[in-house]
PDB file of N, CA and C in Angstrom:
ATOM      1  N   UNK A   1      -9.462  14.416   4.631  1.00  0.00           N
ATOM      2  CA  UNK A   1     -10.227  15.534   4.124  1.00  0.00           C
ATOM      3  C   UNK A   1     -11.711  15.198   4.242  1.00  0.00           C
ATOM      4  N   UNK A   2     -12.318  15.908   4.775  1.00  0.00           N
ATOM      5  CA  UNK A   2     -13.808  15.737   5.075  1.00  0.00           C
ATOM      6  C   UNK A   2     -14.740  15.758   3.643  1.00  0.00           C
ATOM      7  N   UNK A   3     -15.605  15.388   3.494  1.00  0.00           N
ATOM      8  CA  UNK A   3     -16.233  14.982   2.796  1.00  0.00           C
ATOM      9  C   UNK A   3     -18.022  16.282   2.749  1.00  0.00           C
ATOM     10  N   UNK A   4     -18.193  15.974   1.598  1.00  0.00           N
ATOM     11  CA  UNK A   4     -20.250  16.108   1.763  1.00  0.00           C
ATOM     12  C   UNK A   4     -20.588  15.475   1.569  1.00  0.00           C
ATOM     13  N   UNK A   5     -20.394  13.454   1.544  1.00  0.00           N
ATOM     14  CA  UNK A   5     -21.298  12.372   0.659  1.00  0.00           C
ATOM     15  C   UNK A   5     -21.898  12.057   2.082  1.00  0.00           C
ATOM     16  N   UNK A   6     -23.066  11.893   2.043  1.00  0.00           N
ATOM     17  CA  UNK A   6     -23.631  10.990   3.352  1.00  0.00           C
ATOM     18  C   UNK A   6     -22.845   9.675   3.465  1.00  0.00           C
ATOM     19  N   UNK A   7     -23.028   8.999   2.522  1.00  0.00           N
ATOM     20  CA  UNK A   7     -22.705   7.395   2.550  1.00  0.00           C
ATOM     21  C   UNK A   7     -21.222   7.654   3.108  1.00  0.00           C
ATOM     22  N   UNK A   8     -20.194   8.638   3.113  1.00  0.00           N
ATOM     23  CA  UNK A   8     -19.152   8.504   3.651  1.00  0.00           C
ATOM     24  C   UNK A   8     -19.375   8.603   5.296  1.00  0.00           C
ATOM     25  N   UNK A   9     -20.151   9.581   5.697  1.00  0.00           N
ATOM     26  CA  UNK A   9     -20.202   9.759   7.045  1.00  0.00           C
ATOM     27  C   UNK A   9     -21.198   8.652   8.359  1.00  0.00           C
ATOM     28  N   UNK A  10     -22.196   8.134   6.457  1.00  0.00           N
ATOM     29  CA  UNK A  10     -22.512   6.848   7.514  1.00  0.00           C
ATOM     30  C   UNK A  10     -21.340   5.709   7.567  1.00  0.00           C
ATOM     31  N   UNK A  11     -20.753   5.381   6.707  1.00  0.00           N
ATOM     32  CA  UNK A  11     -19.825   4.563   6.980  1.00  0.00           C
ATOM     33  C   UNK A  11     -18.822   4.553   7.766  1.00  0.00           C
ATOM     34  N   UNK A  12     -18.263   5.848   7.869  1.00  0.00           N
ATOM     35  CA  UNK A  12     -17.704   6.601   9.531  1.00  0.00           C
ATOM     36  C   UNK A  12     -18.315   6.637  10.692  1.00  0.00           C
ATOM     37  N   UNK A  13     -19.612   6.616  10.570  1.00  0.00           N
ATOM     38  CA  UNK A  13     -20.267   6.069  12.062  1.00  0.00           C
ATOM     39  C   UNK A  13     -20.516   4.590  11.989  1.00  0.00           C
ATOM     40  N   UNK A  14     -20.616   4.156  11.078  1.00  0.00           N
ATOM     41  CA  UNK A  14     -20.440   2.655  10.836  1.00  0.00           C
ATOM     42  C   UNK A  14     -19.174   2.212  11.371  1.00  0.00           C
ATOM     43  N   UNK A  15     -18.016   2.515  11.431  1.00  0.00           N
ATOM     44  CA  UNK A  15     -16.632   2.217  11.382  1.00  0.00           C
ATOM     45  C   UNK A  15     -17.146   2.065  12.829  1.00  0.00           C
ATOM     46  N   UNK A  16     -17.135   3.464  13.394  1.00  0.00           N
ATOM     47  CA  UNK A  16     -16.563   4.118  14.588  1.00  0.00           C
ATOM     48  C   UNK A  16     -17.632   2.891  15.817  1.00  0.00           C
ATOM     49  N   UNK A  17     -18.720   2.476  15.363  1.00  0.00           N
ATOM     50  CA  UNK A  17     -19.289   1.667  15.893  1.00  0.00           C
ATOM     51  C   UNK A  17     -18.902   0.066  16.156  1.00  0.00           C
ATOM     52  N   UNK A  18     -18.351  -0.281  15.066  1.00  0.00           N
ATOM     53  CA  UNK A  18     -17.618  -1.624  15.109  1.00  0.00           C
ATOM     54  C   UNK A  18     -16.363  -1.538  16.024  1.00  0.00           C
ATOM     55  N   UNK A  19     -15.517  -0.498  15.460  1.00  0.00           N
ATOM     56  CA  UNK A  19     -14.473  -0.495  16.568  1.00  0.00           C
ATOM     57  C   UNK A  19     -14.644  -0.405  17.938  1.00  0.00           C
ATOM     58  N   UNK A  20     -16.136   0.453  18.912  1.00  0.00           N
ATOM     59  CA  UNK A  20     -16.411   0.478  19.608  1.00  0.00           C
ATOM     60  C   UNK A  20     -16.707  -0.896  20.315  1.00  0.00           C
ATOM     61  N   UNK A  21     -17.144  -1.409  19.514  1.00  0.00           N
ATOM     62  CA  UNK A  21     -18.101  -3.406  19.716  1.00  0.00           C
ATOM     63  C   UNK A  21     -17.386  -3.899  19.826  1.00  0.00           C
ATOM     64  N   UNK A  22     -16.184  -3.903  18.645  1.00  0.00           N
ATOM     65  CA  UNK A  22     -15.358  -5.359  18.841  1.00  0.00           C
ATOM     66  C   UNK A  22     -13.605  -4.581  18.977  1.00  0.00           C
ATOM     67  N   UNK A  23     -13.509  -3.298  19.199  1.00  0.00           N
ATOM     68  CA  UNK A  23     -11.972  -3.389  19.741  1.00  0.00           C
ATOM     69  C   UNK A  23     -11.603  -3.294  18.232  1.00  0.00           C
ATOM     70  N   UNK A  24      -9.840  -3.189  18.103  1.00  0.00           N
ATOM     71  CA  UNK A  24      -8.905  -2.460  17.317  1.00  0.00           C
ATOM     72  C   UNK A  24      -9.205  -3.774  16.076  1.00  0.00           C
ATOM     73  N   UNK A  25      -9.052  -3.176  14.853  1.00  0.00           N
ATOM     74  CA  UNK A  25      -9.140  -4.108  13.603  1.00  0.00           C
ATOM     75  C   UNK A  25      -8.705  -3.644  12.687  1.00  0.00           C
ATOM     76  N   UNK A  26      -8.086  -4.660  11.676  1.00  0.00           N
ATOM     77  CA  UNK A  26      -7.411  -3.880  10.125  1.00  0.00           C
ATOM     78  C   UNK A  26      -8.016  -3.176   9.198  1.00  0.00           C
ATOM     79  N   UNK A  27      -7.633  -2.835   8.501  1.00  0.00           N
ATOM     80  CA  UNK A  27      -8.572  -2.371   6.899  1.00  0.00           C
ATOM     81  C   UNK A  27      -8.941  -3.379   6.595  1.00  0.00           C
ATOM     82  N   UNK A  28      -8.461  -4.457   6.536  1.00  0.00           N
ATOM     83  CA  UNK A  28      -9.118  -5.476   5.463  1.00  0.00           C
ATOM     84  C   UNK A  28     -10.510  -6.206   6.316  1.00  0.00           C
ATOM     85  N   UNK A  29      -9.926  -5.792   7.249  1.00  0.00           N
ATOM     86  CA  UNK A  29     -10.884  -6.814   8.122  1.00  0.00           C
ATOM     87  C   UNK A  29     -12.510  -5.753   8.295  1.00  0.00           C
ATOM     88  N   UNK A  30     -12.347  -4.400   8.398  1.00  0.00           N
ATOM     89  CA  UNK A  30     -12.960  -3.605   8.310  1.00  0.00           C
ATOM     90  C   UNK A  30     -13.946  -3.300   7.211  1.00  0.00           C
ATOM     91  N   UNK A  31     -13.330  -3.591   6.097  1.00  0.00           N
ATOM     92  CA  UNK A  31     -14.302  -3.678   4.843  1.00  0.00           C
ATOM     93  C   UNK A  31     -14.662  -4.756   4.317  1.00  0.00           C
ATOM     94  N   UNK A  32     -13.877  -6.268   4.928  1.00  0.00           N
ATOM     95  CA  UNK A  32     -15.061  -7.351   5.073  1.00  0.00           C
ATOM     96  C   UNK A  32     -16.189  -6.662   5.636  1.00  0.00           C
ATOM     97  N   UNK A  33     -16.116  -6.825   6.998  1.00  0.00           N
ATOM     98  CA  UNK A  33     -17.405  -6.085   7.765  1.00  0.00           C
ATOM     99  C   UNK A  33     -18.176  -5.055   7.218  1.00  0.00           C
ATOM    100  N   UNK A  34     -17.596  -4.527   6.657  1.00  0.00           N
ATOM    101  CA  UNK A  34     -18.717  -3.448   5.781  1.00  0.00           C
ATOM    102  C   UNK A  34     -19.031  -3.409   4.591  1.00  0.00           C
ATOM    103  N   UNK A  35     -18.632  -4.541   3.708  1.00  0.00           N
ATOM    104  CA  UNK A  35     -18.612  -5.029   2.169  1.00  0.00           C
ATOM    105  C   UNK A  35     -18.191  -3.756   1.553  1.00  0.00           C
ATOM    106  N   UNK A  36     -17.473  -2.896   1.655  1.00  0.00           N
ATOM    107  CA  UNK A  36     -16.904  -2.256   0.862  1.00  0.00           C
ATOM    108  C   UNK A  36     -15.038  -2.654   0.523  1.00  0.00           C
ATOM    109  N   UNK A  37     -14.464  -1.664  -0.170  1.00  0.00           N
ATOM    110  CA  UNK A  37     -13.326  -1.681  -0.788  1.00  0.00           C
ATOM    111  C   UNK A  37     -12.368  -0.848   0.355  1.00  0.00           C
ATOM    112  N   UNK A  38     -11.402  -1.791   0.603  1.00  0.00           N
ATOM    113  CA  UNK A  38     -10.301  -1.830   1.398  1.00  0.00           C
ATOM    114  C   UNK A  38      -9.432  -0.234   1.370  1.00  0.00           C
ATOM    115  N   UNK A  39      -9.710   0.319   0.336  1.00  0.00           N
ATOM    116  CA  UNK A  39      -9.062   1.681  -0.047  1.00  0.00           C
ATOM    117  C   UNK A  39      -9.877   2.972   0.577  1.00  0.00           C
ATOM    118  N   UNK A  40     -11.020   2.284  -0.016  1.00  0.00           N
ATOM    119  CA  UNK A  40     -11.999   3.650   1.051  1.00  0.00           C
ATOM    120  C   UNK A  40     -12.304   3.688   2.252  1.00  0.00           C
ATOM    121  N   UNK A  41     -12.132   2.038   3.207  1.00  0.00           N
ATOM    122  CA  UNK A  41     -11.691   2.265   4.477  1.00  0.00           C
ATOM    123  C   UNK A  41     -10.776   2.639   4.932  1.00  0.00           C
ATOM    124  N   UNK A  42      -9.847   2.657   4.452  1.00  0.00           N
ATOM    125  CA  UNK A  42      -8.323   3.300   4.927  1.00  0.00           C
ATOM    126  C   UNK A  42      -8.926   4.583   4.991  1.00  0.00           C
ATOM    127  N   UNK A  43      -9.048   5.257   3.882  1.00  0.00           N
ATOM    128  CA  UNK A  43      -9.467   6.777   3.836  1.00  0.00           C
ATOM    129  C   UNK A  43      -9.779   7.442   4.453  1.00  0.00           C
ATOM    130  N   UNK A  44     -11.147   6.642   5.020  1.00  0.00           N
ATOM    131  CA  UNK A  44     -12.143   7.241   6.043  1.00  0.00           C
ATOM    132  C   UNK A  44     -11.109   6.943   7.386  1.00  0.00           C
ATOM    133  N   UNK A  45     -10.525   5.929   7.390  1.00  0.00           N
ATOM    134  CA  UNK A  45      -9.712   5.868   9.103  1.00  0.00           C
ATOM    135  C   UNK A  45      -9.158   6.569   9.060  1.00  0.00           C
ATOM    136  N   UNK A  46      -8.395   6.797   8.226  1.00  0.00           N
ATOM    137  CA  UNK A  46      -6.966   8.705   7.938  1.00  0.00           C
ATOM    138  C   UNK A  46      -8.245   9.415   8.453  1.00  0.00           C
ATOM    139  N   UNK A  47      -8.935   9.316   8.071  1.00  0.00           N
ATOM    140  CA  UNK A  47      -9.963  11.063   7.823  1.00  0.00           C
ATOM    141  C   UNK A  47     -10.171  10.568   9.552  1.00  0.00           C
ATOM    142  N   UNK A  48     -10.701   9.776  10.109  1.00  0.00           N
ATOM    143  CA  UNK A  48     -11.184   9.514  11.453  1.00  0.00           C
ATOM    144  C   UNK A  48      -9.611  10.031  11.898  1.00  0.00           C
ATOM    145  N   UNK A  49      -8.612   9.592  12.019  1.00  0.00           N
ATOM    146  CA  UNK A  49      -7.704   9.782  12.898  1.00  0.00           C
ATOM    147  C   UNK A  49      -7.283  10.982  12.798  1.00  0.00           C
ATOM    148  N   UNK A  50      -7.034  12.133  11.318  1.00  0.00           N
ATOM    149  CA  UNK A  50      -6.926  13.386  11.542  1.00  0.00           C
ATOM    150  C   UNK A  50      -7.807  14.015  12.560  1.00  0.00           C
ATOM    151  N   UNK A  51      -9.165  13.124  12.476  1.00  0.00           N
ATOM    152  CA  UNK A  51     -10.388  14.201  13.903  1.00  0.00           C
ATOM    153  C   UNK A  51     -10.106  13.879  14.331  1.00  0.00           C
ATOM    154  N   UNK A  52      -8.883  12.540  15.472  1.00  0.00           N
ATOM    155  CA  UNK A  52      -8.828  12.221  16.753  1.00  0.00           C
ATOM    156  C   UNK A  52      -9.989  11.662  17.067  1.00  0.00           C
ATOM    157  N   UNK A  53     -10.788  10.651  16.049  1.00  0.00           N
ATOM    158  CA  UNK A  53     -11.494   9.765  16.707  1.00  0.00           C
ATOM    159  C   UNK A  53     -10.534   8.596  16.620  1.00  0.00           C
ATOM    160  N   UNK A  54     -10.076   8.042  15.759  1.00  0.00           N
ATOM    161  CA  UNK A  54      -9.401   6.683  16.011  1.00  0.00           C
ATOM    162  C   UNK A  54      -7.725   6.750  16.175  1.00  0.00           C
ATOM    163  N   UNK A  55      -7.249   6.026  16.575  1.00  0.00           N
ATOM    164  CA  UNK A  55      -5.822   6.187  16.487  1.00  0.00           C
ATOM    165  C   UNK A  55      -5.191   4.881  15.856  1.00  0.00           C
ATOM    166  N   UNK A  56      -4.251   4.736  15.697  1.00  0.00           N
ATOM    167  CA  UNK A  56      -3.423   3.545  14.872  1.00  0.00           C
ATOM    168  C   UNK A  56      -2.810   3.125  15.961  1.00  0.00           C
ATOM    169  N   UNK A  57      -3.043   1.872  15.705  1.00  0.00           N
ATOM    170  CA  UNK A  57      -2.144   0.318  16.681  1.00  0.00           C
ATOM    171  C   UNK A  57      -1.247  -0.324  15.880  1.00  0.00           C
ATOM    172  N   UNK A  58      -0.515  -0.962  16.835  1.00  0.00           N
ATOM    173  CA  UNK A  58       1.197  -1.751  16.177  1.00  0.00           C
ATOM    174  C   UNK A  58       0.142  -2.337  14.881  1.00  0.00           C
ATOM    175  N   UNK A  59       0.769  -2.900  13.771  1.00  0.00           N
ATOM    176  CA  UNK A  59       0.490  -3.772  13.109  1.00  0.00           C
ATOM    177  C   UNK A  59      -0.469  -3.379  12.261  1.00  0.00           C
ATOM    178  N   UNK A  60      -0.634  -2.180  12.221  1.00  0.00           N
ATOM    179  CA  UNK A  60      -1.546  -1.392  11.339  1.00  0.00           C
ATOM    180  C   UNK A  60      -3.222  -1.551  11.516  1.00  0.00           C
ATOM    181  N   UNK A  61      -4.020  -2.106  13.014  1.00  0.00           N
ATOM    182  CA  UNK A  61      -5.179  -2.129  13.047  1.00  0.00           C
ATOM    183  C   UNK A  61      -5.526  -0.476  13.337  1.00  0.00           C
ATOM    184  N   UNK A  62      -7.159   0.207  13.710  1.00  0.00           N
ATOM    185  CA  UNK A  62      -7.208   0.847  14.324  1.00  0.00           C
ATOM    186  C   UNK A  62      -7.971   0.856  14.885  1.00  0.00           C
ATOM    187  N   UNK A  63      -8.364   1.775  16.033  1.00  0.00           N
ATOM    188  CA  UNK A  63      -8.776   1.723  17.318  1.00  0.00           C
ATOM    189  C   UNK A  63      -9.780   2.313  17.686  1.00  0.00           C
ATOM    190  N   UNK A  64     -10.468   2.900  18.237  1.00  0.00           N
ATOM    191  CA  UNK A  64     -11.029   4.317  19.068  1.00  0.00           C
ATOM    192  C   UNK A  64     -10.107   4.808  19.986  1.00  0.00           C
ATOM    193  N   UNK A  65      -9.857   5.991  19.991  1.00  0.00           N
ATOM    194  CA  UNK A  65      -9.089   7.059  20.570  1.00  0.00           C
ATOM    195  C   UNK A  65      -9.763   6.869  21.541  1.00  0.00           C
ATOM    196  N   UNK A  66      -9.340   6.682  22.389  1.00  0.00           N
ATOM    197  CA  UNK A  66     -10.044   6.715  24.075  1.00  0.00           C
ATOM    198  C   UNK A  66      -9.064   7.796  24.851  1.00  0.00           C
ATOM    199  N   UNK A  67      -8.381   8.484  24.302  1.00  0.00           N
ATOM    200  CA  UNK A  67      -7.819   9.066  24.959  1.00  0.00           C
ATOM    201  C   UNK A  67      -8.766  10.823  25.324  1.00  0.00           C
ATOM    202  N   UNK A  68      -9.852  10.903  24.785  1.00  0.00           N
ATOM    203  CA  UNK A  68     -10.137  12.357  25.056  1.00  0.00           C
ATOM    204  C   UNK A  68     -11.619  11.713  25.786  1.00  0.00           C
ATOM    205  N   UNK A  69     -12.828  12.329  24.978  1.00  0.00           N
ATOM    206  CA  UNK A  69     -13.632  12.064  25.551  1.00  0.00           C
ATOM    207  C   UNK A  69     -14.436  10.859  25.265  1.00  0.00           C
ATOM    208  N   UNK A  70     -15.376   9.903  25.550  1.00  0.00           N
ATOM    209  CA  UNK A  70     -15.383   8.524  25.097  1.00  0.00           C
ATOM    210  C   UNK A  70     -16.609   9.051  24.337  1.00  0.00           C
ATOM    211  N   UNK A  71     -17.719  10.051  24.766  1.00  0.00           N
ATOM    212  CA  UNK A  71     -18.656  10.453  23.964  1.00  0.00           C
ATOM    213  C   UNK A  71     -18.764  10.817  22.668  1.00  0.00           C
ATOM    214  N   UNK A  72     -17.197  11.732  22.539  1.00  0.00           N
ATOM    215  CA  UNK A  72     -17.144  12.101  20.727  1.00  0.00           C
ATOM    216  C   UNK A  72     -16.393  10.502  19.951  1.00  0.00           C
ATOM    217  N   UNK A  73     -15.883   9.848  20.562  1.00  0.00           N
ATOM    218  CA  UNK A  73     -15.578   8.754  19.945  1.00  0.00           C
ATOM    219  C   UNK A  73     -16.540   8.008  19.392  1.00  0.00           C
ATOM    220  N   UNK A  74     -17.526   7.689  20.392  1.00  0.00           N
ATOM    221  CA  UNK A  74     -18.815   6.910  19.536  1.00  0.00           C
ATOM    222  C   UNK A  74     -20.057   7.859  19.222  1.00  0.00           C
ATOM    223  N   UNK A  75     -19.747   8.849  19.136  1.00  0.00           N
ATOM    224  CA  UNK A  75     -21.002   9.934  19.189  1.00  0.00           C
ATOM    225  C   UNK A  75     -21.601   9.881  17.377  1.00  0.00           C
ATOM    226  N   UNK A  76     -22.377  10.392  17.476  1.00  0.00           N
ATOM    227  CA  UNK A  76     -23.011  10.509  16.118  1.00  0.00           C
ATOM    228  C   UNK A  76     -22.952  11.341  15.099  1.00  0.00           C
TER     229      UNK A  76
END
């Protein structure tokens, strides 16, 4: 469910940028990297993968959707 908080949508371009850099990664590993709480990264990745920016990999990391266009994946 989409949001109106900024800090959510920077942290969604925050996400969407790391995954871009370093390739598919967990929640946990995700909110190391972003010093937040493991629950609200999940969130935001649901919320990313309902838009078809990220998709889910074996083992529960996730990804960038590379499957459409590569521009809305890392776009802003």
């Amino acid at each position: 469910m989409p949001t109106d908080d900024p800090s959510a949508d920077r942290t969604e371009r925050e996400i969407l940028e790391i995954l871009a850099a370093d390739g598919p990664m967990t929640v946990s590993r995700l909110a190391a990297t972003l010093a937040a709480h493991p629950v609200t990264i999940e969130r935001q990745c649901r919320d990313l993968q309902r838009a078809g920016r990220v998709r889910r990999c074996p083992g529960g990391a996730f990804a960038i959707d590379d499957s459409g266009d590569d521009a809305r994946a890392v776009g802003d």
